[in-house]
C-alpha atoms as a PDB file:
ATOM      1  CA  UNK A   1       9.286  40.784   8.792  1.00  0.00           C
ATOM      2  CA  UNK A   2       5.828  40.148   7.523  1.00  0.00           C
ATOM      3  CA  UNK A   3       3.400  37.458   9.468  1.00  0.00           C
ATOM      4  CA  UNK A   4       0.379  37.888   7.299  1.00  0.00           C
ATOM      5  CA  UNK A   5      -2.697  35.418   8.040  1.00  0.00           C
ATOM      6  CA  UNK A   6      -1.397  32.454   9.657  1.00  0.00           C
ATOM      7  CA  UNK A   7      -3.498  29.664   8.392  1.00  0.00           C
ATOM      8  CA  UNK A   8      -7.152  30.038   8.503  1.00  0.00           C
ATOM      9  CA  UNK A   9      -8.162  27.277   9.775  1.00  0.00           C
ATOM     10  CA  UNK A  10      -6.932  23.513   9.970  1.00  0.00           C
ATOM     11  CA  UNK A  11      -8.935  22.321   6.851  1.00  0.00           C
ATOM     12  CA  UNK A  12      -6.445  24.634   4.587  1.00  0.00           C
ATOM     13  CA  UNK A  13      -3.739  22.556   2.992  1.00  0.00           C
ATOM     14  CA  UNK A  14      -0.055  23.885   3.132  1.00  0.00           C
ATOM     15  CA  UNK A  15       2.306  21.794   1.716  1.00  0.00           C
ATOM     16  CA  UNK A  16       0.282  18.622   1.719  1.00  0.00           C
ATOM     17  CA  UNK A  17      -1.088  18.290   5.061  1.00  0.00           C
ATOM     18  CA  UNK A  18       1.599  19.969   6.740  1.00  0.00           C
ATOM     19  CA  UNK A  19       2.883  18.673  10.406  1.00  0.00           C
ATOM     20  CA  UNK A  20      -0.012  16.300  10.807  1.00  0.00           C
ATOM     21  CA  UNK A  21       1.834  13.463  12.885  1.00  0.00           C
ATOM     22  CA  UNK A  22       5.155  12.285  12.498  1.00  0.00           C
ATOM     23  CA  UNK A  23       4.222   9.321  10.746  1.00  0.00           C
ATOM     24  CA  UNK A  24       2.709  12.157   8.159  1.00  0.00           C
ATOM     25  CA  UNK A  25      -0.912  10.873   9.073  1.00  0.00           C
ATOM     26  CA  UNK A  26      -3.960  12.366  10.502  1.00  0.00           C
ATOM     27  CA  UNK A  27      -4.151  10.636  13.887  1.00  0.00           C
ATOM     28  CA  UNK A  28      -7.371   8.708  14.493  1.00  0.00           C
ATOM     29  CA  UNK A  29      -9.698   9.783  17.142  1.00  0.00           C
ATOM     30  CA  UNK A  30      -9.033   9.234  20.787  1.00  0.00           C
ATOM     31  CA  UNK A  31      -5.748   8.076  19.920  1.00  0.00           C
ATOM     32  CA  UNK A  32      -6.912   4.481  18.912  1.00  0.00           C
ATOM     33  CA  UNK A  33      -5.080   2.099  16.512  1.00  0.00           C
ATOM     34  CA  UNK A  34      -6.351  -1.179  14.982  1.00  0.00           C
ATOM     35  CA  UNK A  35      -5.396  -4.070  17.375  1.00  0.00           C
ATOM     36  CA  UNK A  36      -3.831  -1.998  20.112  1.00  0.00           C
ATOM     37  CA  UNK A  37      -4.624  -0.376  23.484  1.00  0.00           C
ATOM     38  CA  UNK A  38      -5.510   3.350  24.029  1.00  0.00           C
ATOM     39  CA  UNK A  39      -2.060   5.451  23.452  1.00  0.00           C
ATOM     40  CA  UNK A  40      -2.338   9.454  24.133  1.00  0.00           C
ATOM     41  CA  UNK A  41      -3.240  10.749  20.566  1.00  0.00           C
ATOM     42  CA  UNK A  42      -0.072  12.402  18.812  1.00  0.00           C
ATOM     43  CA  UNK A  43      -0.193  16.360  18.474  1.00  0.00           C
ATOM     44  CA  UNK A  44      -2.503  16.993  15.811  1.00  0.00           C
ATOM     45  CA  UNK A  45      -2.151  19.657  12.946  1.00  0.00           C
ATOM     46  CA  UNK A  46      -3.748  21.715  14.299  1.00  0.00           C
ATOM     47  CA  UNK A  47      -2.571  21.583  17.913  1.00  0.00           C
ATOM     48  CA  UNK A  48       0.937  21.924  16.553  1.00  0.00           C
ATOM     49  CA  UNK A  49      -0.212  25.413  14.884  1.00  0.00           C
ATOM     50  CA  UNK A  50      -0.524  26.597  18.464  1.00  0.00           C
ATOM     51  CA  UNK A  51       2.988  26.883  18.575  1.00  0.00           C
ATOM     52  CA  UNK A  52       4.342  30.009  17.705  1.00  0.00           C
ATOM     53  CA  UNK A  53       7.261  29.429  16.428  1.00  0.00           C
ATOM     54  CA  UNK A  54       5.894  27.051  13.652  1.00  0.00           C
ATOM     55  CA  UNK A  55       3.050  29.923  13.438  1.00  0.00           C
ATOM     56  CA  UNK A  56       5.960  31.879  12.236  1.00  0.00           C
ATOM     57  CA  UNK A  57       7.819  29.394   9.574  1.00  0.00           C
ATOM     58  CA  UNK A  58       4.378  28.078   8.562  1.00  0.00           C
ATOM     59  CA  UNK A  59       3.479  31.947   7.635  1.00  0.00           C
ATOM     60  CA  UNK A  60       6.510  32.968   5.728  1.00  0.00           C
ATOM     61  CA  UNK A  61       5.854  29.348   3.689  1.00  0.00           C
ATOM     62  CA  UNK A  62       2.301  30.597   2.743  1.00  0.00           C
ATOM     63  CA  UNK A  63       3.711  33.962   1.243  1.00  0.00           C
ATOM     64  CA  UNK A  64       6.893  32.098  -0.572  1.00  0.00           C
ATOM     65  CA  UNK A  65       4.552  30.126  -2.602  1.00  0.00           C
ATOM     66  CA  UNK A  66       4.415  27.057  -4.228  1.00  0.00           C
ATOM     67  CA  UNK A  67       6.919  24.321  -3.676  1.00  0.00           C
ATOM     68  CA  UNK A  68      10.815  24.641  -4.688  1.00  0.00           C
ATOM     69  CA  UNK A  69      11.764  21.613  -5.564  1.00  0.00           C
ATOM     70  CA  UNK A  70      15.553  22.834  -6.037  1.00  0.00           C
ATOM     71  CA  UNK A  71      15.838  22.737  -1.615  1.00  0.00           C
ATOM     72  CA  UNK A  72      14.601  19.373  -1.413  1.00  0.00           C
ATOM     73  CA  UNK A  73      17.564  18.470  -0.262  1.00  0.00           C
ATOM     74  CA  UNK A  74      18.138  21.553   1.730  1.00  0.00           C
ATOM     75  CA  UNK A  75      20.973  22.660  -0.784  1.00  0.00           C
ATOM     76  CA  UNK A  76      22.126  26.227  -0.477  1.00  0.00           C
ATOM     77  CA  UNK A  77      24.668  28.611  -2.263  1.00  0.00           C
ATOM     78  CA  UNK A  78      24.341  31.368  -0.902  1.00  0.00           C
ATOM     79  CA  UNK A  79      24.375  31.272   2.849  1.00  0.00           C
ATOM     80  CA  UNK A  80      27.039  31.687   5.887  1.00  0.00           C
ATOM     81  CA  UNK A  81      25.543  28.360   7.507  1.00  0.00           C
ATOM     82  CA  UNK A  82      24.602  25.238   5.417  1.00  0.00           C
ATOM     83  CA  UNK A  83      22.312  22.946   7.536  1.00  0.00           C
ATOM     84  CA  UNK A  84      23.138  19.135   7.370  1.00  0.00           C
ATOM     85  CA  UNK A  85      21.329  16.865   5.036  1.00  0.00           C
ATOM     86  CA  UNK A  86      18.031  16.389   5.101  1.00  0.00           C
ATOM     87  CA  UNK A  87      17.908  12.367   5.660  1.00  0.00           C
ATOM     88  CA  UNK A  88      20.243  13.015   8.659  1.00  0.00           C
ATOM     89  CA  UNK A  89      17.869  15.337  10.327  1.00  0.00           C
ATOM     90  CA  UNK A  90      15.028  13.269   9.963  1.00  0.00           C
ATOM     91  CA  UNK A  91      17.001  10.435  11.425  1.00  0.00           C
ATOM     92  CA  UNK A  92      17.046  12.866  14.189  1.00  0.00           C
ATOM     93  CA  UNK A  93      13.780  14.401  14.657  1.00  0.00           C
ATOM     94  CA  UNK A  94      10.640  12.838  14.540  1.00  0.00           C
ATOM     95  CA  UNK A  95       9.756  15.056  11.423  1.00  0.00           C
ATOM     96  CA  UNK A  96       9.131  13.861   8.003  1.00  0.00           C
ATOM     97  CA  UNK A  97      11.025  15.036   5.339  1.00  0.00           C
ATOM     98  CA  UNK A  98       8.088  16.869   3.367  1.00  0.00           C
ATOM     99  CA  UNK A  99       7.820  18.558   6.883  1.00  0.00           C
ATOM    100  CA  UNK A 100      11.313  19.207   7.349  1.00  0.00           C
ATOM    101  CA  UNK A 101      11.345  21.151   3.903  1.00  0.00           C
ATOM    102  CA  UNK A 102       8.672  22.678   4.449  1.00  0.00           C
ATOM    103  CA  UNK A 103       9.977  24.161   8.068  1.00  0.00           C
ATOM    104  CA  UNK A 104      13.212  24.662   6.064  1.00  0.00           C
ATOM    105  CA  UNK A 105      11.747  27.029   3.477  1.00  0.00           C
ATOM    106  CA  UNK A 106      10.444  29.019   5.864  1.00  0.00           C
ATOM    107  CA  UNK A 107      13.198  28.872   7.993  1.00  0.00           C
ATOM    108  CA  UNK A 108      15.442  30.078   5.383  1.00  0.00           C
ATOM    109  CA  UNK A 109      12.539  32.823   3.337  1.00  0.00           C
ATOM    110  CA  UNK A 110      12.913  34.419   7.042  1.00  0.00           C
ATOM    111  CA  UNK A 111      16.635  34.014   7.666  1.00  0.00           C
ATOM    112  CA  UNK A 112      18.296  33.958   4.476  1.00  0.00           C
ATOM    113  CA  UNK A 113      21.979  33.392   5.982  1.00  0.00           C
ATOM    114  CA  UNK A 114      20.840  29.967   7.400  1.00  0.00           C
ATOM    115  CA  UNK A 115      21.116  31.722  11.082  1.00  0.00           C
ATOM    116  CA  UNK A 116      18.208  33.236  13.273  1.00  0.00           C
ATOM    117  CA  UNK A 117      19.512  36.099  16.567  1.00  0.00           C
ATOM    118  CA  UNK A 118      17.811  36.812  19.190  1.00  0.00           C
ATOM    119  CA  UNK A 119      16.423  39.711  17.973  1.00  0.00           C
ATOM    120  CA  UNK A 120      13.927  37.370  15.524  1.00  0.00           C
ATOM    121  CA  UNK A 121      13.150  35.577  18.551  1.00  0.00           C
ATOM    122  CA  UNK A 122      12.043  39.214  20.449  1.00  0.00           C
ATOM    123  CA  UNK A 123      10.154  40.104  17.158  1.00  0.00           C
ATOM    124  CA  UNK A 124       8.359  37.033  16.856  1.00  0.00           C
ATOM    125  CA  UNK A 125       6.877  36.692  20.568  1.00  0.00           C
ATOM    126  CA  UNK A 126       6.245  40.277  20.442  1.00  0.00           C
ATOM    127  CA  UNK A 127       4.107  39.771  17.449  1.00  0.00           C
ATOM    128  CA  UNK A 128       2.123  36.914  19.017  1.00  0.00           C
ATOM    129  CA  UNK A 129       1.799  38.364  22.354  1.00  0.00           C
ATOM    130  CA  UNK A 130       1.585  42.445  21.875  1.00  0.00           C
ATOM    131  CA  UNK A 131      -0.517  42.551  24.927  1.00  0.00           C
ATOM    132  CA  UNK A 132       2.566  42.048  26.529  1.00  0.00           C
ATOM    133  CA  UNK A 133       6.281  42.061  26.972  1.00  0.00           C
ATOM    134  CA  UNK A 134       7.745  39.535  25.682  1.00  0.00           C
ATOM    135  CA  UNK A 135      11.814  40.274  25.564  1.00  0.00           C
ATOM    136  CA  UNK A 136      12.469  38.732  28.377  1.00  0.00           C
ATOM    137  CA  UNK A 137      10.571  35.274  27.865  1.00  0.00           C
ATOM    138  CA  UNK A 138      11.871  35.811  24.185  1.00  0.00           C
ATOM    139  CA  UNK A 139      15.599  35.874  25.702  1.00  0.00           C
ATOM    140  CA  UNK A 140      15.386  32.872  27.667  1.00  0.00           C
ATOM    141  CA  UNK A 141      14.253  30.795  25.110  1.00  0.00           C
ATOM    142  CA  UNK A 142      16.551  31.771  22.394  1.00  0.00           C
ATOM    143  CA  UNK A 143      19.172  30.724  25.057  1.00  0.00           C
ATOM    144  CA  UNK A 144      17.415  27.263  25.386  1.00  0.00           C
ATOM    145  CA  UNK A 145      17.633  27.135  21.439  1.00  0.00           C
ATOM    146  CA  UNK A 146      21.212  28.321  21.262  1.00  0.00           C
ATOM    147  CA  UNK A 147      23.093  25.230  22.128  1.00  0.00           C
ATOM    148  CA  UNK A 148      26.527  26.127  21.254  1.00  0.00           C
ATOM    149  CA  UNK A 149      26.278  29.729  23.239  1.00  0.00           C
ATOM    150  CA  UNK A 150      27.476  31.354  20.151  1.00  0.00           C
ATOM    151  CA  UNK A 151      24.487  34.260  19.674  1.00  0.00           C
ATOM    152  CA  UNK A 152      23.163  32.503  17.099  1.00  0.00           C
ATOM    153  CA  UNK A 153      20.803  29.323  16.475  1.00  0.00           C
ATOM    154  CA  UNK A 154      21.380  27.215  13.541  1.00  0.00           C
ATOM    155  CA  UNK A 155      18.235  25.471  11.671  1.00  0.00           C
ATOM    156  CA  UNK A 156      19.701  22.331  12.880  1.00  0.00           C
ATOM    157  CA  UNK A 157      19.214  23.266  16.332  1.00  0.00           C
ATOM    158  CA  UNK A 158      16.176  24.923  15.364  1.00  0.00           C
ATOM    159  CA  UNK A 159      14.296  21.552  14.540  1.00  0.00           C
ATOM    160  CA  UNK A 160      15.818  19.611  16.973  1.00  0.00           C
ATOM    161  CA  UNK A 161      14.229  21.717  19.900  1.00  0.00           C
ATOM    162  CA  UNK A 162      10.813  21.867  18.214  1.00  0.00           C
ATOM    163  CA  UNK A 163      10.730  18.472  17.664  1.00  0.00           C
ATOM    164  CA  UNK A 164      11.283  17.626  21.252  1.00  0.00           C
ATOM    165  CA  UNK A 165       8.394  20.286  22.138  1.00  0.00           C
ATOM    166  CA  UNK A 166       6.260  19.277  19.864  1.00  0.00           C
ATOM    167  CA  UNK A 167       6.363  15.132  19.658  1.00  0.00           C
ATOM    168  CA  UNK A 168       9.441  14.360  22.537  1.00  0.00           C
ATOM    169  CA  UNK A 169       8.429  11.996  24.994  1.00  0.00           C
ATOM    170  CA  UNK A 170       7.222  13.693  28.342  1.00  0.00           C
ATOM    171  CA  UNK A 171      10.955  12.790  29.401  1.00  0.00           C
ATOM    172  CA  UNK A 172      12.647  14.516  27.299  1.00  0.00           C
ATOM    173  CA  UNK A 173      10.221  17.926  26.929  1.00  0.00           C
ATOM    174  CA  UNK A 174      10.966  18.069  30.940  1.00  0.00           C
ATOM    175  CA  UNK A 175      15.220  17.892  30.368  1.00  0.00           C
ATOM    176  CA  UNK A 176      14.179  20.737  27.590  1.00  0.00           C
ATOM    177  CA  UNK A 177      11.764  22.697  29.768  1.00  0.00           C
ATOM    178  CA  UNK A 178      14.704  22.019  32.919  1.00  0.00           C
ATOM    179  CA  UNK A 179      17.184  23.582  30.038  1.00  0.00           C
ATOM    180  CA  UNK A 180      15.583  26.258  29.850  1.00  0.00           C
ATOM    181  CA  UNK A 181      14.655  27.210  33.732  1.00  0.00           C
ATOM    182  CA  UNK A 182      18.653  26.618  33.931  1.00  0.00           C
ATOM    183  CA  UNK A 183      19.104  29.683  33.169  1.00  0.00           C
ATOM    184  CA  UNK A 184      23.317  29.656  33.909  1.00  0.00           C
ATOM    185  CA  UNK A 185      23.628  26.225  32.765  1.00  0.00           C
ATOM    186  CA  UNK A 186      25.158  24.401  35.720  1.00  0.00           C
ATOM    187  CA  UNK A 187      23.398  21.760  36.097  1.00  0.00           C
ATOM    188  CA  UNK A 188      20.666  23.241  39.063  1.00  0.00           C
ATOM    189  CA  UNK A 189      17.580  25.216  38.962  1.00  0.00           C
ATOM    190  CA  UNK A 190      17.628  27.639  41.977  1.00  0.00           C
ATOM    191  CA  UNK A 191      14.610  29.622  43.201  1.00  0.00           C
ATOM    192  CA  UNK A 192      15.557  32.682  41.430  1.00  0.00           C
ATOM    193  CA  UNK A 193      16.003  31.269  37.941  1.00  0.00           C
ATOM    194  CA  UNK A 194      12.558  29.410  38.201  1.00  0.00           C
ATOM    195  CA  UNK A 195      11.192  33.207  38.997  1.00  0.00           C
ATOM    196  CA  UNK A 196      12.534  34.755  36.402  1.00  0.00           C
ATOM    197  CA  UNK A 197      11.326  32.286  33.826  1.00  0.00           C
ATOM    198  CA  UNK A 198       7.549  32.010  35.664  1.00  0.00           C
ATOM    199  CA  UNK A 199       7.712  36.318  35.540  1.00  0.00           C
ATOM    200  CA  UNK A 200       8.359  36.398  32.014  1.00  0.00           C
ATOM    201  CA  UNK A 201       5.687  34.203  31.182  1.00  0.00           C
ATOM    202  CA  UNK A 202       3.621  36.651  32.977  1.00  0.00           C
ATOM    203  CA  UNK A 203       4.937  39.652  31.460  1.00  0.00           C
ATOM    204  CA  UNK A 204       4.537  38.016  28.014  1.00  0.00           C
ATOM    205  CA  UNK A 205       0.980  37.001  28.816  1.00  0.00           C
ATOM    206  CA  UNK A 206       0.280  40.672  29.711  1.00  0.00           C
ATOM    207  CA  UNK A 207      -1.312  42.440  32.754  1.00  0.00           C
ATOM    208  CA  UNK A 208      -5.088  42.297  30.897  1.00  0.00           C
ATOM    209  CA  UNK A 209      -5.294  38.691  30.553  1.00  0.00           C
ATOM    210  CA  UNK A 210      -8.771  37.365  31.730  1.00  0.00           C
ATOM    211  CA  UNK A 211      -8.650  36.179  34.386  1.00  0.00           C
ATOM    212  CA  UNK A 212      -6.418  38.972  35.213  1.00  0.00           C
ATOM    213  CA  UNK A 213      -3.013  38.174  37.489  1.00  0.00           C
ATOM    214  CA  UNK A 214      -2.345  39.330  40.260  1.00  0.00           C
ATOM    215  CA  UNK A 215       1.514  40.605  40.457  1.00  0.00           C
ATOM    216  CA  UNK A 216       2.535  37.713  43.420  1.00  0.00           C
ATOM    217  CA  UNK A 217       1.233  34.711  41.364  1.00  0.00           C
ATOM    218  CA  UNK A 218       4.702  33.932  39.913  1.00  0.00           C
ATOM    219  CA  UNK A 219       6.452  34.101  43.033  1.00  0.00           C
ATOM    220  CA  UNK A 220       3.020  31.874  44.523  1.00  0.00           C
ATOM    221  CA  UNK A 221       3.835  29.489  41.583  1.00  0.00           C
ATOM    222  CA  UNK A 222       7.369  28.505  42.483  1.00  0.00           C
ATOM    223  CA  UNK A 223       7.098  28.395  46.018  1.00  0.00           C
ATOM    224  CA  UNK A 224       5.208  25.685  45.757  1.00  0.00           C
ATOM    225  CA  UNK A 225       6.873  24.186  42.563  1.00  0.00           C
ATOM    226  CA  UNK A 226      10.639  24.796  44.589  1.00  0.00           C
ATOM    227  CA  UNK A 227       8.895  23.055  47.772  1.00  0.00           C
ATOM    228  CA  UNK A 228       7.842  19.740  45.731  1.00  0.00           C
ATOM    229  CA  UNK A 229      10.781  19.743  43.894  1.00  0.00           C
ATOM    230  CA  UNK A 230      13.873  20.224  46.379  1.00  0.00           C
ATOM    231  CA  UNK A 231      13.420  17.124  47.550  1.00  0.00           C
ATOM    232  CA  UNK A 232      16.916  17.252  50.387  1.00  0.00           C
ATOM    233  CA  UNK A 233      16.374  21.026  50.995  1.00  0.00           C
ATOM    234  CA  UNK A 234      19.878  21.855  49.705  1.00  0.00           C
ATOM    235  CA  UNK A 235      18.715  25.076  47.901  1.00  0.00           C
ATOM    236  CA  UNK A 236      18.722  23.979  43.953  1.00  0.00           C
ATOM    237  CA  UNK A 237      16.741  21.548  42.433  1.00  0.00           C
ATOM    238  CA  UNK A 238      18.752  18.811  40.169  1.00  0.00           C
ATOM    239  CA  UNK A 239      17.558  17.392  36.785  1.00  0.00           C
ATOM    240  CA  UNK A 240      16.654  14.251  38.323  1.00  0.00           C
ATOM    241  CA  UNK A 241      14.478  15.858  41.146  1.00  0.00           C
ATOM    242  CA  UNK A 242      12.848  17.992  38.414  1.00  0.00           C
ATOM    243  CA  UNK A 243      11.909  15.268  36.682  1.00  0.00           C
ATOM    244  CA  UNK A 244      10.470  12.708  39.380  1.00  0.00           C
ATOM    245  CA  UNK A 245       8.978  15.447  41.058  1.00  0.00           C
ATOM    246  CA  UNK A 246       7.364  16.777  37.462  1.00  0.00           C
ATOM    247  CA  UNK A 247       6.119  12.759  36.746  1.00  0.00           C
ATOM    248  CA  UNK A 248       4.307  12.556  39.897  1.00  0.00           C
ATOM    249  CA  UNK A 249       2.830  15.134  40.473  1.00  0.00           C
ATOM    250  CA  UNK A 250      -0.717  15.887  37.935  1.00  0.00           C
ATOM    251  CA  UNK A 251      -0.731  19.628  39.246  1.00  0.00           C
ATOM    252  CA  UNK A 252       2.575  20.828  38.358  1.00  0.00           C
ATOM    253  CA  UNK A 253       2.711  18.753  35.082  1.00  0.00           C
ATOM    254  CA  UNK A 254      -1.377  20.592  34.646  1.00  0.00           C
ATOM    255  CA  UNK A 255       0.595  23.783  35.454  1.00  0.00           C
ATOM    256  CA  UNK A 256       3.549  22.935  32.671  1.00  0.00           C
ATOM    257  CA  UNK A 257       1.028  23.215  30.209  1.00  0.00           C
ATOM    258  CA  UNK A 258       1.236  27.167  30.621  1.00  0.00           C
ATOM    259  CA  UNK A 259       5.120  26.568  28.996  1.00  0.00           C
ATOM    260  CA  UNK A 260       3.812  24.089  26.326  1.00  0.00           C
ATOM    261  CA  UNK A 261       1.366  27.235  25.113  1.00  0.00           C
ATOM    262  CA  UNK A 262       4.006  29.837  24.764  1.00  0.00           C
ATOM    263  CA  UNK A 263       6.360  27.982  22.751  1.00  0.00           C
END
């Protein structure tokens, strides 16, 4: 798998302005529309480019070339999975469809049988992060992605989890981000799963980060998260305690912002 340069900077056009917002328009400054109040300003372009997964689509797009008009409708012959139509994922998402084919393209120049394993997922992090390891972190998320448990994550799936990450509602990125800390998928987030998904950030991040981190800060990190967030003590935190807890609180949701950068 080849990465090659991943977009030199945000004035280069791929694919006519790709992923500006999902309205398919540069967002103004500050957030500010004619006639309205102050909203928080949509991910930019280039804020979405942080995001290594797109990094990774965005990259094999570059090296495909120019436009194929023949997937605009995200028709394929030759491959196990055929995604759903295009107008019924952008009903969906909050993509539009030049983005959509665009993420499809390089979706599919990457995984030509319509699938991605888990293994992509290991190659890609380790790629972005080689200072570290990043199998584990790489593992969990691919599990978050993997929504029918099969081994497997279909493109479908694939833009329907980046699209919460990237313009979801803070709702709805902390049911994804409580997902993933789930690691068994019952329905709780106990002390242990939050650890191992707070270590493999760490490991990921790698031991020569500046500032450097120390080897208790994860377990630092969810002892205070777990004491915030089980709210009657029982042991587990529930989605709904995750979530109030999360809303209210500016230093955990500051602290989430170390999972929106390794996505």
């Amino acid at each position: 798998m080849q990465f090659g340069s991943l977009l030199q900077a945000e004035k280069k056009t791929v694919d006519g302005d790709l992923l500006p917002d999902a309205n398919g328009k540069d967002p103004s400054p500050g957030g500010q529309t004619e006639g309205s109040k102050w909203e928080r300003p949509r991910l930019s372009r280039k804020s979405l480019m942080k995001c290594c997964l797109v990094k990774w689509i965005i990259a094999s797009t570059t090296q495909q070339g120019p436009d194929d008009t023949s997937d605009s409708d995200l028709e394929l012959s030759m491959v196990r999975h055929q995604p759903e139509g295009l107008d019924q994922l952008q009903a969906q998402t909050q993509f539009t469809r030049k983005e959509l084919q665009s993420l499809y393209r390089g979706f599919k120049n990457e995984c030509p049988s319509g699938l991605v394993d888990e293994e992509t997922f290991k190659t890609i992090y380790s790629q972005f992060f080689p200072q570290g390891d990043a199998t584990t972190y790489a593992h969990f998320l691919f599990n978050a992605f993997d929504m029918d448990r099969n081994g497997s994550i279909r493109f479908e799936d694939f833009v329907l989890g980046l699209s919460v990450l990237l313009r979801g509602s803070v709702t709805e990125k902390l049911r994804w981000a409580f997902n993933l800390y789930d690691i068994n998928k019952d329905g709780y987030i106990t002390k242990e799963e939050m650890l191992a998904i707070m270590t493999s950030i760490y490991d990921m991040m790698g031991r020569y980060t500046l500032p450097s981190v120390r080897e208790d800060s994860p377990f630092e990190h969810v002892e205070k998260f777990f004491q915030k967030m089980d709210r009657n003590r029982d042991g587990v935190v529930t989605i709904d305690e995750f979530i109030e807890t999360c809303q209210k609180d500016e230093n955990i949701m500051a602290s989430m912002q170390l999972f929106e950068n390794v996505i």
